[in-house]
C-alpha atoms as a PDB file:
ATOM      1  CA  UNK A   1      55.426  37.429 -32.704  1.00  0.00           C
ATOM      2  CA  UNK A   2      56.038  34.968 -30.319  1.00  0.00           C
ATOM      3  CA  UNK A   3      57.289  31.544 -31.049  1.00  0.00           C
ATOM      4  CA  UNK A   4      56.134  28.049 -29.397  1.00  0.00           C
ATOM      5  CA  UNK A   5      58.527  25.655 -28.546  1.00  0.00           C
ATOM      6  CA  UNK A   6      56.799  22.048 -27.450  1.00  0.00           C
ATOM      7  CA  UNK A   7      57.659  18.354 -27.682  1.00  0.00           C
ATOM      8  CA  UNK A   8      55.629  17.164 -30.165  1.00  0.00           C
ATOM      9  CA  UNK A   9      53.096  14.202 -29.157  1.00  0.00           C
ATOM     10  CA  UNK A  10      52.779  10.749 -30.990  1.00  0.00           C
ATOM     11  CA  UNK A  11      50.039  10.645 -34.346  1.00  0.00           C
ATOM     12  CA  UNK A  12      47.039   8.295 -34.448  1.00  0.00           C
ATOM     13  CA  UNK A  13      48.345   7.300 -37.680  1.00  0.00           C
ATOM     14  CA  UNK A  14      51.666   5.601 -36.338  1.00  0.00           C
ATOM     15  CA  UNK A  15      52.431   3.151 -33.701  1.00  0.00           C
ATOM     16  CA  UNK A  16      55.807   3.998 -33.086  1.00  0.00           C
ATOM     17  CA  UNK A  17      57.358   7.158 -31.259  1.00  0.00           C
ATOM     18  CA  UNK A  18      59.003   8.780 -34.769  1.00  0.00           C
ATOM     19  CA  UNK A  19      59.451  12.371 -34.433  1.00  0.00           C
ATOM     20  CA  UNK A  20      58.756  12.453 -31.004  1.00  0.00           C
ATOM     21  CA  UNK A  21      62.141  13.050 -29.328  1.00  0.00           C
ATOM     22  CA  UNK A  22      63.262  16.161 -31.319  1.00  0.00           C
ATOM     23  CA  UNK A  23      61.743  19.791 -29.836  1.00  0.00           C
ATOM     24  CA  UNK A  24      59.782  21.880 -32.553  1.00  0.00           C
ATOM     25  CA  UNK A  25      60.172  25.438 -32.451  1.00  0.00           C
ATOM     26  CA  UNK A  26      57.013  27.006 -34.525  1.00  0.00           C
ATOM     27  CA  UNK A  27      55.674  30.652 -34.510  1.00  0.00           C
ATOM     28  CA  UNK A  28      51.949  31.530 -33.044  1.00  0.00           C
ATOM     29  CA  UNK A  29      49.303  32.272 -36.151  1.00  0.00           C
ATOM     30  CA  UNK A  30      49.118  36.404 -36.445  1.00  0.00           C
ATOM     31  CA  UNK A  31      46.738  36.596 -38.634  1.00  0.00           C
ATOM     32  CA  UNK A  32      43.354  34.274 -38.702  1.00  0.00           C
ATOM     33  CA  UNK A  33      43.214  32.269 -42.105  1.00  0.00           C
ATOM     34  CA  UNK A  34      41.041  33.457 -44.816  1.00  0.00           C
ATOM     35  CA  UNK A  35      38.759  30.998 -46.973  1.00  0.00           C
ATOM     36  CA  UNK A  36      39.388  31.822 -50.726  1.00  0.00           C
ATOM     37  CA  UNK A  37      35.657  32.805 -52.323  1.00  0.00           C
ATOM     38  CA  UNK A  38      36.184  31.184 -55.428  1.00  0.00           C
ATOM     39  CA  UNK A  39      38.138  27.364 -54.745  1.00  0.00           C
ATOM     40  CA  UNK A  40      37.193  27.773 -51.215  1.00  0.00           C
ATOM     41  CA  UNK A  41      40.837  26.970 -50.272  1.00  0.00           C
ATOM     42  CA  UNK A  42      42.128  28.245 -46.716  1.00  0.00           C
ATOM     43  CA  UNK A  43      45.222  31.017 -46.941  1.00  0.00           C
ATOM     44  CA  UNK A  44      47.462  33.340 -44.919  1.00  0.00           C
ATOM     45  CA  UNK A  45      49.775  35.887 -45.703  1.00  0.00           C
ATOM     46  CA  UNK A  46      51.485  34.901 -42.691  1.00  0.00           C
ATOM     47  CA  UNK A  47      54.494  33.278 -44.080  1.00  0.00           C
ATOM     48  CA  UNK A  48      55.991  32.490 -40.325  1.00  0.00           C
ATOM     49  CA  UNK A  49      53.078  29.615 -40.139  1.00  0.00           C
ATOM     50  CA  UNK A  50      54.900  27.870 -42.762  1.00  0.00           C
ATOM     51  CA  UNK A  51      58.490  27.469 -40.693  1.00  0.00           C
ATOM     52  CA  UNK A  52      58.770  24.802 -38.394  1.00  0.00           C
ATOM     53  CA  UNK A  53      62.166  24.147 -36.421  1.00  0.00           C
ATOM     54  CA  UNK A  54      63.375  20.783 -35.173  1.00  0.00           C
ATOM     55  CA  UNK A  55      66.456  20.777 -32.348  1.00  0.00           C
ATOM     56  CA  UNK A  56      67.708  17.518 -30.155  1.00  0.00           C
ATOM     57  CA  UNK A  57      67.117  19.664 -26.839  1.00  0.00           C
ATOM     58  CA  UNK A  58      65.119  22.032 -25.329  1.00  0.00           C
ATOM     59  CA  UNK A  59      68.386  24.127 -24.367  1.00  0.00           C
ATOM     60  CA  UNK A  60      69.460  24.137 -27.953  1.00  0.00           C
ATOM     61  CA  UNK A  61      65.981  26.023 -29.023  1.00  0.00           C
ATOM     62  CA  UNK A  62      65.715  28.569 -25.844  1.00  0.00           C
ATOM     63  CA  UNK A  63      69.296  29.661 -27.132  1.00  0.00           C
ATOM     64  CA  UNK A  64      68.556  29.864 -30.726  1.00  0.00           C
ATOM     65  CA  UNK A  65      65.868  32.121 -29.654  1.00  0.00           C
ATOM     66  CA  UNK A  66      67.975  34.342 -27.277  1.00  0.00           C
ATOM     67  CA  UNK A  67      70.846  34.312 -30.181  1.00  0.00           C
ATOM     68  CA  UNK A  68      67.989  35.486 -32.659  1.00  0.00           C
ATOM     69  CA  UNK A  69      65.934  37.585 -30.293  1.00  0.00           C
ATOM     70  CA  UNK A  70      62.795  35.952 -30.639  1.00  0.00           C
ATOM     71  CA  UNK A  71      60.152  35.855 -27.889  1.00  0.00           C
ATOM     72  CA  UNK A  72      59.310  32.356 -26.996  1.00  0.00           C
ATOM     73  CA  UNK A  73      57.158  30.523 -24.288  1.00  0.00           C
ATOM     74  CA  UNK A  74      57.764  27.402 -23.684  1.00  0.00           C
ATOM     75  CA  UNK A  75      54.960  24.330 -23.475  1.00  0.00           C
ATOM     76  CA  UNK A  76      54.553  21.135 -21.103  1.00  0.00           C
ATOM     77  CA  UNK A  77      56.008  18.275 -22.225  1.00  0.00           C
ATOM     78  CA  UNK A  78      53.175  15.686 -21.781  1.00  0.00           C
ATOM     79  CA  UNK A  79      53.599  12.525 -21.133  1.00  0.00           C
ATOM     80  CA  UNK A  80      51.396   9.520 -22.612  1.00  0.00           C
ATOM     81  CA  UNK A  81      48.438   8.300 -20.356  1.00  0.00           C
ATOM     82  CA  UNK A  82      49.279   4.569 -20.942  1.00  0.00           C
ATOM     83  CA  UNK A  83      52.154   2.145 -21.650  1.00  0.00           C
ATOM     84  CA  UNK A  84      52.297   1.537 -25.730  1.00  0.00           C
ATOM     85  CA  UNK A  85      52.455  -1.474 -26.387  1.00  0.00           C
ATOM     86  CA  UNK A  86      53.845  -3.789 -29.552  1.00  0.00           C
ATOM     87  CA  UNK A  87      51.692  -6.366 -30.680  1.00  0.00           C
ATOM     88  CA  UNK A  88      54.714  -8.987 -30.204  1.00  0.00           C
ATOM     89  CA  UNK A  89      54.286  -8.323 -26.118  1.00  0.00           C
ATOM     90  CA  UNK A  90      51.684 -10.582 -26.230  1.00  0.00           C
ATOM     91  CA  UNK A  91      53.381 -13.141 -27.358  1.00  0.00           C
ATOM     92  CA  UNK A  92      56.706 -12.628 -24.692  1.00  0.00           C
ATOM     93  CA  UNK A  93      57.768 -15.221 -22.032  1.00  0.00           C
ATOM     94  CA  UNK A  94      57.859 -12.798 -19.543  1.00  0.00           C
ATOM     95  CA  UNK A  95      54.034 -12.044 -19.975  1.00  0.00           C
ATOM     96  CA  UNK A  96      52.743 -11.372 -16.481  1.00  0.00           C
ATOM     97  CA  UNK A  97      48.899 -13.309 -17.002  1.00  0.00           C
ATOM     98  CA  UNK A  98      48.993 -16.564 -18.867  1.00  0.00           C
ATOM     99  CA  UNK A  99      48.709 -16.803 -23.039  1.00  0.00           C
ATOM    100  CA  UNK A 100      45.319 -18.207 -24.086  1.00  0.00           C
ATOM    101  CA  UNK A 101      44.008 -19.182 -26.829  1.00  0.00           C
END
């Protein structure tokens, strides 16, 4: 089993950066899910999919998995496309085009 260690990117749903400075170490599916005949629910008997690992560095997760002896690969940290910015910006003195109304 080989575990996945990425920087996680920013949700739609939030318009800060929360939870995106930590690395997440999380384990590749081994088994495809399974839709439950009678509820229709999705399952797994994987229990691995359910653990989810959060560490300050990258370093810090590479040598939990050497300590533990987990394979790992490691993913691209990617970078947004375009400045965020706050809704307040338009609003700032230093503004570079002029406020109208």
């Amino acid at each position: 089993m080989t575990a996945r260690i990425y920087k996680p990117t920013k949700t739609a749903m939030q318009s800060g950066k929360a939870k995106t400075k930590d690395w997440v170490l999380d384990y590749d599916p081994e088994q495809p899910r399974t839709v439950e005949p009678l509820m229709g629910w999705t399952s797994s008997s994987d229990m691995r999919q359910q653990l989810k690992l959060n560490f300050a560095s990258k370093e810090e997760a590479v040598a939990y998995c050497e300590r533990e002896g987990i394979a790992f690969r490691i993913l691209p940290d990617k970078e947004p496309a375009r400045r965020t910015m706050s809704y307040s910006d338009n609003f700032a003195f230093t503004r570079r085009g002029a406020w109208t109304h």
